[in-house]
C-alpha atoms as a PDB file:
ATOM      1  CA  UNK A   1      60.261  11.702  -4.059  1.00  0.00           C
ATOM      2  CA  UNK A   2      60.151  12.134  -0.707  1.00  0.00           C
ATOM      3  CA  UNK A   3      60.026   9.268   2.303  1.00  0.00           C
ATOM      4  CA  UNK A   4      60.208   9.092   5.856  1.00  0.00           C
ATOM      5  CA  UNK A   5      63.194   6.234   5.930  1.00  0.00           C
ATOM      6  CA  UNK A   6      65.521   4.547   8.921  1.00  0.00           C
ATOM      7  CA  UNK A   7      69.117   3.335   8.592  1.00  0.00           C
ATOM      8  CA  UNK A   8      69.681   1.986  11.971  1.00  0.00           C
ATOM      9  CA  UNK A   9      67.141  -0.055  14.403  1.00  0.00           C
ATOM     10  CA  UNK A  10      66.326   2.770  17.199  1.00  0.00           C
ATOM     11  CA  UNK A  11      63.413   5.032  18.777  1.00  0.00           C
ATOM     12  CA  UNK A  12      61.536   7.407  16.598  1.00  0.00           C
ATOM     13  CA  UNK A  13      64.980   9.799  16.370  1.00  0.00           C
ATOM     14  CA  UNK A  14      65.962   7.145  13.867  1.00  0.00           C
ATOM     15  CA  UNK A  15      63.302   8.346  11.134  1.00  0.00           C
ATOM     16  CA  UNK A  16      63.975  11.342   9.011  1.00  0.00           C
ATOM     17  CA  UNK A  17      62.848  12.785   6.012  1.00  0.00           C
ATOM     18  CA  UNK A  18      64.793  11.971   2.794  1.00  0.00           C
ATOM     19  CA  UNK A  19      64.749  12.188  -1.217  1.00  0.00           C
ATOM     20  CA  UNK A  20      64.678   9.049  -2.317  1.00  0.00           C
ATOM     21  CA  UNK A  21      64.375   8.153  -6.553  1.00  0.00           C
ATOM     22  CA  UNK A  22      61.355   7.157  -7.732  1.00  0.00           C
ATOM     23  CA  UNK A  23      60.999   3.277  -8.001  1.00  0.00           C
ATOM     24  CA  UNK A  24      61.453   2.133 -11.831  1.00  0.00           C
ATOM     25  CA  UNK A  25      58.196   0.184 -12.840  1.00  0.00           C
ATOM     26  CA  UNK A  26      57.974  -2.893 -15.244  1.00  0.00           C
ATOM     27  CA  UNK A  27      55.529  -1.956 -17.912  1.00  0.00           C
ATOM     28  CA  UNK A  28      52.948  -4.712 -16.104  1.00  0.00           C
ATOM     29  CA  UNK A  29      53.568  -2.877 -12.556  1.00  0.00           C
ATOM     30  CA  UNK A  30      51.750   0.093 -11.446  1.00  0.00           C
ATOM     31  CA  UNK A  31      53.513   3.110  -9.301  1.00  0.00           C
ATOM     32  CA  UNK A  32      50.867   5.041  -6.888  1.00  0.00           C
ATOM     33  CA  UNK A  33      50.912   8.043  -5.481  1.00  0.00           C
ATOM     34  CA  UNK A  34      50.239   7.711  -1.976  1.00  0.00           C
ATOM     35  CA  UNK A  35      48.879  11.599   0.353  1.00  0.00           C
ATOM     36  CA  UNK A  36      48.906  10.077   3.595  1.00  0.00           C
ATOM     37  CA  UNK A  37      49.708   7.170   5.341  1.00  0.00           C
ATOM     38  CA  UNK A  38      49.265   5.308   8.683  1.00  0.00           C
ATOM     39  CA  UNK A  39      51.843   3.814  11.434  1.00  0.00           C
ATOM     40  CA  UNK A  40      50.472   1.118  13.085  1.00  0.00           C
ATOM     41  CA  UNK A  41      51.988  -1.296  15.572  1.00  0.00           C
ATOM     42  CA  UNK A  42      53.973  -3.583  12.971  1.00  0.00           C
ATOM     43  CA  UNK A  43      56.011  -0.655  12.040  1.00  0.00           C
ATOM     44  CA  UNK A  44      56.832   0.122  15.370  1.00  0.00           C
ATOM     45  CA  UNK A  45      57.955  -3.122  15.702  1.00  0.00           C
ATOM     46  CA  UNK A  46      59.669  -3.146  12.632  1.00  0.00           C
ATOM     47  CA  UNK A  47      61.836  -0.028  13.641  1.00  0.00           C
ATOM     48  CA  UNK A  48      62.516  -1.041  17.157  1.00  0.00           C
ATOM     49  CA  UNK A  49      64.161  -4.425  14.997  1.00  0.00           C
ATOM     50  CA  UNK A  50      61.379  -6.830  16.750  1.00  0.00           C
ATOM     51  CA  UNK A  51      59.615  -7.588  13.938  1.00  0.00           C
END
């Protein structure tokens, strides 16, 4: 699957596009298929390393 992912704390030239494997689930978990998502402030944070 595909996922916008960071290896290093930095500005937004950090994030990139990679295939990543698909989690493996318990039998009591659920795996959901996500379209979109948002960025809010928290992840900002979180990729600067502030948070």
């Amino acid at each position: 699957m595909r996922a916008i992912v960071y290896e290093e704390f930095g500005a937004a030239e950090v994030l990139h596009v990679a295939e990543v494997p698909v989690p493996h689930i318990r039998p009591t978990d659920l795996l959901v298929k996500v379209a979109a998502a948002g960025v809010n402030r928290a992840d900002l944070l979180q990729r600067t390393g502030f948070y």
